[in-house]
C-alpha atoms as a PDB file:
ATOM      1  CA  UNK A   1     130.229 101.399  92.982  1.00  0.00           C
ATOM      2  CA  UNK A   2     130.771 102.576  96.957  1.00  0.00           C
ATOM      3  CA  UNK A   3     129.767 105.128  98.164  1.00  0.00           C
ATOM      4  CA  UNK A   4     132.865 106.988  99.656  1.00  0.00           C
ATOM      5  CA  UNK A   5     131.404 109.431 102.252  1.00  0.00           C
ATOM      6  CA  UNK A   6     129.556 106.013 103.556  1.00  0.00           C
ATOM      7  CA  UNK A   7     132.600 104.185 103.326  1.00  0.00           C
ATOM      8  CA  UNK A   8     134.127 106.565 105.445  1.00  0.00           C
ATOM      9  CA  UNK A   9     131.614 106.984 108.309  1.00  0.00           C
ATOM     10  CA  UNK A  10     131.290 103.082 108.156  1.00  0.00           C
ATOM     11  CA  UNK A  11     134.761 103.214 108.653  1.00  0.00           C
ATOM     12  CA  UNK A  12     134.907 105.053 111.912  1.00  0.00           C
ATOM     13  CA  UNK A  13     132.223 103.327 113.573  1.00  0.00           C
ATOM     14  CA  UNK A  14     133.463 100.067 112.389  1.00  0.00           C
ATOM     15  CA  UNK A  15     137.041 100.547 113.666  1.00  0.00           C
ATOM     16  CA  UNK A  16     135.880 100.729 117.206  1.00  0.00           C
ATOM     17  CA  UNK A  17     135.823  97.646 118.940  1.00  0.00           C
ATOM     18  CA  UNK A  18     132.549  95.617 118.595  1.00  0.00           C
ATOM     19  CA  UNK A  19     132.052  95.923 122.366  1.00  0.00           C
ATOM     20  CA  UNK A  20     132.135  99.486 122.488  1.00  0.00           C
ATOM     21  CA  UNK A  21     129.090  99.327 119.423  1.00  0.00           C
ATOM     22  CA  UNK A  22     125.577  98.844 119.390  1.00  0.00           C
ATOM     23  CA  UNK A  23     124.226  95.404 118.391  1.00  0.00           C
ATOM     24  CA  UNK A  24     122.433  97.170 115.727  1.00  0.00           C
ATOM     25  CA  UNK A  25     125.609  98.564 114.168  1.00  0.00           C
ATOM     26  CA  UNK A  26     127.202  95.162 114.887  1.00  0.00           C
ATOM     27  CA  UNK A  27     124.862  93.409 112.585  1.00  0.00           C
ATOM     28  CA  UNK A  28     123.339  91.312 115.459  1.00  0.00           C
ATOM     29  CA  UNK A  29     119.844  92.716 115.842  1.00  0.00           C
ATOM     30  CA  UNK A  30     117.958  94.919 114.048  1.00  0.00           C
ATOM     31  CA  UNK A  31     116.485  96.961 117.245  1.00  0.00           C
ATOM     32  CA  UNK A  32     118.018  97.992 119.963  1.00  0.00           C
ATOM     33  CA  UNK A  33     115.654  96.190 122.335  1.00  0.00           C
ATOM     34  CA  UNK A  34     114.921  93.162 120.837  1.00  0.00           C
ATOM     35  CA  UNK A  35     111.093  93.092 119.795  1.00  0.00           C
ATOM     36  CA  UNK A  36     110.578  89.228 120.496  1.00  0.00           C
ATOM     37  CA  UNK A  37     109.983  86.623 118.321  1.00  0.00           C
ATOM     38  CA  UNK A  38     106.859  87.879 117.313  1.00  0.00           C
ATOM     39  CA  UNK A  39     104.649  86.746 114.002  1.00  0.00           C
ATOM     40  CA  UNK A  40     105.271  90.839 112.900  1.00  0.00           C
ATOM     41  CA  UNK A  41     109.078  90.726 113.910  1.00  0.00           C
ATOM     42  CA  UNK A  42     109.608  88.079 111.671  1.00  0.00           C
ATOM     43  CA  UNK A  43     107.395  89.364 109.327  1.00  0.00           C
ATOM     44  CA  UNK A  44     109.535  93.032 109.242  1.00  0.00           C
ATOM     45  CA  UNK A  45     112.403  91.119 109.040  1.00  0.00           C
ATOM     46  CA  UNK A  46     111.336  89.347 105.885  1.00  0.00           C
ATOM     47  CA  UNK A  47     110.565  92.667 104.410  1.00  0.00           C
ATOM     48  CA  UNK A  48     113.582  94.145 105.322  1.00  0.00           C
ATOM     49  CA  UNK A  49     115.226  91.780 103.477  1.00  0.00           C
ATOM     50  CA  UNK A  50     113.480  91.551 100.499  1.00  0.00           C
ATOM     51  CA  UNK A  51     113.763  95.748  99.890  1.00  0.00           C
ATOM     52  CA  UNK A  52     117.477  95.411 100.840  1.00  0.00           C
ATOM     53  CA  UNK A  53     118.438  92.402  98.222  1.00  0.00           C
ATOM     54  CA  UNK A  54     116.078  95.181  95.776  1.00  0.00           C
ATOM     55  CA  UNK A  55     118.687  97.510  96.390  1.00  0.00           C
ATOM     56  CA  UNK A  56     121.816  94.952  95.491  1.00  0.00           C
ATOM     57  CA  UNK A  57     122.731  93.737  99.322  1.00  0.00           C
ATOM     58  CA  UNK A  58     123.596  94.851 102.540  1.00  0.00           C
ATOM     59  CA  UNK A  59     127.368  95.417 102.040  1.00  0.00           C
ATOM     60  CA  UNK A  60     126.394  97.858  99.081  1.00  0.00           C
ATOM     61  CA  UNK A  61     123.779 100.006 101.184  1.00  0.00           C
ATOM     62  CA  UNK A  62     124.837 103.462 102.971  1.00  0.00           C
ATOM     63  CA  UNK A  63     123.391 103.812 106.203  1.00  0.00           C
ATOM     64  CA  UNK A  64     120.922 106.209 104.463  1.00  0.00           C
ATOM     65  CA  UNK A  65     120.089 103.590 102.571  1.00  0.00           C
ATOM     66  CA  UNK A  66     119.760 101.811 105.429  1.00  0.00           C
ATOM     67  CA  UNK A  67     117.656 103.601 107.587  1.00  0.00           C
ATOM     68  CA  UNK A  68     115.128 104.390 104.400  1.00  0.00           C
ATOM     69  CA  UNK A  69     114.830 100.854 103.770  1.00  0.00           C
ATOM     70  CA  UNK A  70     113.983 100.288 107.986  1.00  0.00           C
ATOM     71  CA  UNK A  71     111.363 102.601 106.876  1.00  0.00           C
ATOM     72  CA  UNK A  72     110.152 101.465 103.798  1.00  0.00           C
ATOM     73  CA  UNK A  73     109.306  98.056 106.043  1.00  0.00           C
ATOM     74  CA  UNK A  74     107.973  99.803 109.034  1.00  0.00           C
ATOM     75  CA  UNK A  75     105.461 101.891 106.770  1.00  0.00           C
ATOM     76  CA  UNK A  76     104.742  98.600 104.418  1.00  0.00           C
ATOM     77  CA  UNK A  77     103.542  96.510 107.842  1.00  0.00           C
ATOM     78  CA  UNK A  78     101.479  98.929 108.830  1.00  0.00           C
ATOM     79  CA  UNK A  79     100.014  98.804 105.360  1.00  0.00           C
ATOM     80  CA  UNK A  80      99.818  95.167 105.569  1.00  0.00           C
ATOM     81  CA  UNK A  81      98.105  95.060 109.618  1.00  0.00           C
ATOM     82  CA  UNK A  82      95.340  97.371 107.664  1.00  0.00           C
ATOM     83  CA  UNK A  83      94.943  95.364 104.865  1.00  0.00           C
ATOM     84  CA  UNK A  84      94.937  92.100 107.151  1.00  0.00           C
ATOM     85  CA  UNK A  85      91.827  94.165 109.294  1.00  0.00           C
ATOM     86  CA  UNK A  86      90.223  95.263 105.592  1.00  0.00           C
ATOM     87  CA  UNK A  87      89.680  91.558 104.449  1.00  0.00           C
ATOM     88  CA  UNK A  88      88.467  90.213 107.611  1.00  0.00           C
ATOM     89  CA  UNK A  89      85.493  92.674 107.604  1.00  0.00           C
ATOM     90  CA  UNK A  90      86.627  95.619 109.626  1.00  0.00           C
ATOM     91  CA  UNK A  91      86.662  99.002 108.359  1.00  0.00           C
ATOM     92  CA  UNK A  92      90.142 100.870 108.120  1.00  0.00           C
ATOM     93  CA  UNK A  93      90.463 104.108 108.247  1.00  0.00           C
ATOM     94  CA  UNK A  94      91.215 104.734 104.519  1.00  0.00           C
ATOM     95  CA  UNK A  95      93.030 108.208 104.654  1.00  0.00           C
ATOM     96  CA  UNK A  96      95.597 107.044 106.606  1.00  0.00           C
ATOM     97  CA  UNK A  97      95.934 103.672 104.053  1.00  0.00           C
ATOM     98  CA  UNK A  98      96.607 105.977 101.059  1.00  0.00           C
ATOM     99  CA  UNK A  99      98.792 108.328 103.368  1.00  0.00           C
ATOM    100  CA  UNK A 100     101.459 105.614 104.233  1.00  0.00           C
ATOM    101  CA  UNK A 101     100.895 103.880 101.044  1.00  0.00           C
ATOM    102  CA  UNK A 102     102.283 107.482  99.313  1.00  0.00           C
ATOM    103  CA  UNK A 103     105.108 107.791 101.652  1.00  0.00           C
ATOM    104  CA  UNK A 104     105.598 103.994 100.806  1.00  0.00           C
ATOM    105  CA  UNK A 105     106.126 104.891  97.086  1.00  0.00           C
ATOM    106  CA  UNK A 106     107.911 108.122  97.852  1.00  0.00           C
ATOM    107  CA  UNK A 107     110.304 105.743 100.277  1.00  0.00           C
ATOM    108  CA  UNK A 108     110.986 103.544  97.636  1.00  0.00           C
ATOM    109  CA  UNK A 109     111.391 106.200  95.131  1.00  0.00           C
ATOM    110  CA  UNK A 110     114.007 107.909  97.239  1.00  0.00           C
ATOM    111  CA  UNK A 111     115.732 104.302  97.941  1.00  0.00           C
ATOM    112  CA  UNK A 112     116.260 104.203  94.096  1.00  0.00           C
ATOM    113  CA  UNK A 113     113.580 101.697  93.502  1.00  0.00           C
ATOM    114  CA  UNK A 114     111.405 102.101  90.568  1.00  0.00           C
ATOM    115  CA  UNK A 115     108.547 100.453  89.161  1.00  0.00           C
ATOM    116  CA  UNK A 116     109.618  98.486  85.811  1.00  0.00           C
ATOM    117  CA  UNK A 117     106.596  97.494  83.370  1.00  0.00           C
ATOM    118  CA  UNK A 118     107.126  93.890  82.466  1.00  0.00           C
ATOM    119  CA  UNK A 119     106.309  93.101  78.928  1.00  0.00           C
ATOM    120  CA  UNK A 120     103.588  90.791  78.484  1.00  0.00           C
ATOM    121  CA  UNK A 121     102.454  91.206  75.004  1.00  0.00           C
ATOM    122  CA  UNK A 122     102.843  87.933  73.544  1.00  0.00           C
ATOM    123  CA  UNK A 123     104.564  87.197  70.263  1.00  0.00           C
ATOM    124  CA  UNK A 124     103.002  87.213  67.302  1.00  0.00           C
ATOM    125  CA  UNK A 125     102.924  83.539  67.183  1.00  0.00           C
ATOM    126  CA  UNK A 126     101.709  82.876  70.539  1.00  0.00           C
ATOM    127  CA  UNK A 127      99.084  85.367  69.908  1.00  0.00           C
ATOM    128  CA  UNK A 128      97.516  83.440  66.781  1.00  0.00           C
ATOM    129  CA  UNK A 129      98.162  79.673  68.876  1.00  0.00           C
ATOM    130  CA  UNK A 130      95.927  81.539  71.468  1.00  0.00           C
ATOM    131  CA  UNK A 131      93.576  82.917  69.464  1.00  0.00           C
ATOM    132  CA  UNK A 132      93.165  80.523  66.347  1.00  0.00           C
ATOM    133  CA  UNK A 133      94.654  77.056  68.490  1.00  0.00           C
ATOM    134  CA  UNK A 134      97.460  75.321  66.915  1.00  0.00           C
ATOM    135  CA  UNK A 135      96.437  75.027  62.979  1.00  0.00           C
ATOM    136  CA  UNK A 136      98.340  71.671  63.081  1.00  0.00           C
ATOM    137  CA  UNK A 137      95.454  69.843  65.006  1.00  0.00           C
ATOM    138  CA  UNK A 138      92.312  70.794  63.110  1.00  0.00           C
ATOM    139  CA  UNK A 139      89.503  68.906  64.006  1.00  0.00           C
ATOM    140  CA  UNK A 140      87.204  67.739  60.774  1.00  0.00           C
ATOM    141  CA  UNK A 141      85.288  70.685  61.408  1.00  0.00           C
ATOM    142  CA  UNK A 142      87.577  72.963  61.028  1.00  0.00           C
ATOM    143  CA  UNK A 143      88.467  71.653  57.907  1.00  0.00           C
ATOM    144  CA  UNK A 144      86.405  71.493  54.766  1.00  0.00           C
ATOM    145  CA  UNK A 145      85.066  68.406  53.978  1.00  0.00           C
ATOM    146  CA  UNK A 146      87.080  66.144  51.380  1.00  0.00           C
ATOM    147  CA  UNK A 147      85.204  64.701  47.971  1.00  0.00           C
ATOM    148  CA  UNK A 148      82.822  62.108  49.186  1.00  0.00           C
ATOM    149  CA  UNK A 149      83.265  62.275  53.161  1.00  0.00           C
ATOM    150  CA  UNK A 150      80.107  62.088  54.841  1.00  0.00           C
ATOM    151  CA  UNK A 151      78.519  59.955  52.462  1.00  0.00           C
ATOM    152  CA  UNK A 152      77.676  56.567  53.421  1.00  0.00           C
ATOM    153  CA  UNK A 153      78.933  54.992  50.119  1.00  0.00           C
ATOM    154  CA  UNK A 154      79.353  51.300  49.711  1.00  0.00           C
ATOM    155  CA  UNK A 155      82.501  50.079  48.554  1.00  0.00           C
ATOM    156  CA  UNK A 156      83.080  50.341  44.819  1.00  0.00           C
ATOM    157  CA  UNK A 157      80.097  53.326  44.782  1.00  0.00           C
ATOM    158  CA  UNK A 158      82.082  56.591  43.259  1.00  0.00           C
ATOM    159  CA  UNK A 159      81.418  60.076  45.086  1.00  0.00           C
ATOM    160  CA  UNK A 160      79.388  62.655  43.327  1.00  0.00           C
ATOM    161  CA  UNK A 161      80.854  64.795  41.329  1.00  0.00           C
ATOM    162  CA  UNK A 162      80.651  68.520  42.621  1.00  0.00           C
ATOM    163  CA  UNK A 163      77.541  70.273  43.030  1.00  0.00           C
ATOM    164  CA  UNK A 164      75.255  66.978  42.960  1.00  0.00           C
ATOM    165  CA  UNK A 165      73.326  65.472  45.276  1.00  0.00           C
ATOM    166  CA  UNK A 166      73.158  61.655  45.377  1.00  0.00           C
ATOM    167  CA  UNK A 167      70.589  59.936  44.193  1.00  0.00           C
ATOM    168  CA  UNK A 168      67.279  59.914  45.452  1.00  0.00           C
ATOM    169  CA  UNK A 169      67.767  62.925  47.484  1.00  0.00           C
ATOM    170  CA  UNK A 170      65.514  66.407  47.006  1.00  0.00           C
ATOM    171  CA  UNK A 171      66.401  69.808  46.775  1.00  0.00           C
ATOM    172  CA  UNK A 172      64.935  72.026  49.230  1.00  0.00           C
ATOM    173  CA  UNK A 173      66.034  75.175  47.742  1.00  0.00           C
ATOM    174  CA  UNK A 174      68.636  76.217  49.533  1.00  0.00           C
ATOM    175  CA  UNK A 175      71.107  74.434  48.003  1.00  0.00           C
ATOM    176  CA  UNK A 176      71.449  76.984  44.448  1.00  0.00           C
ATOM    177  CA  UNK A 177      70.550  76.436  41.153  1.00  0.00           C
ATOM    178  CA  UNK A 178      69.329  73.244  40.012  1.00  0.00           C
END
């Protein structure tokens, strides 16, 4: 899918020599004075990427596209140097947090970038493993109790049958009817 208008623009500032260009159309910084090497330039960098590989690459962007996504990582930085003050105690001045975090959304929103749901309601098998375990390993006391087990019987002694006590022991009344 190109973009033809793009295509075309590209085309006349791409078909002048790369001298005549500005690094930043050449490809071979992203500012026309270079901002250093600092922790934030690589850290807009990063971003810049990672919004631009959302959008399907470089060599599919317009320079609208472009310049929105420069934006979209300008405006998220500035999000994330608040943030960074927030946790370490200071106090942020909250307004302008939710101002640049709406024109983050409406930046991304513009760029084509959408937030997707992702489906985490679990099968109906994994739900019952997670709620009931795996029936396969039942512990004895999850199970009920086979003819005779518990009983300390000797060998050769039979069970009782069902609904007996062994002998010699005593009814306390909860057990039923005699």
């Amino acid at each position: 899918m190109t973009n033809e208008p793009a295509a075309a623009s590209r085309a006349i500032s791409v078909g002048r020599a790369p001298r005549v260009r500005s690094a930043v159309t050449n490809g071979r910084r992203l500012h026309v004075v270079p901002p250093g090497d600092t922790r934030w330039a690589r850290r807009f960098r990063d971003v810049l990427a990672e919004i631009t590989s959302d959008l399907g690459g470089a060599p599919e962007l317009s320079e609208a596209q472009r310049q929105l996504a420069r934006r979209a990582a300008t405006i998220a930085l500035e999000c994330e140097k608040l943030e960074a003050k927030a946790v370490a105690g200071e106090a942020i001045d909250l307004d302008l947090y939710g101002q640049l975090t709406d024109r983050l959304g409406r930046t991304f929103g513009r760029l084509g970038l959408k937030r997707v749901a992702r489906d985490i309601t679990p099968s109906l098998a994994e739900y019952i493993t997670q709620t009931y375990g795996d029936r396969d390993e039942e512990t004895a006391a999850d199970r009920p109790p086979e003819a005779g087990e518990g009983l300390n019987l000797e060998p050769g002694d039979e069970a009782p049958a069902t609904g007996t006590l062994p002998s010699g022991s005593r009814r306390t009344g909860s057990e039923g009817p005699p």
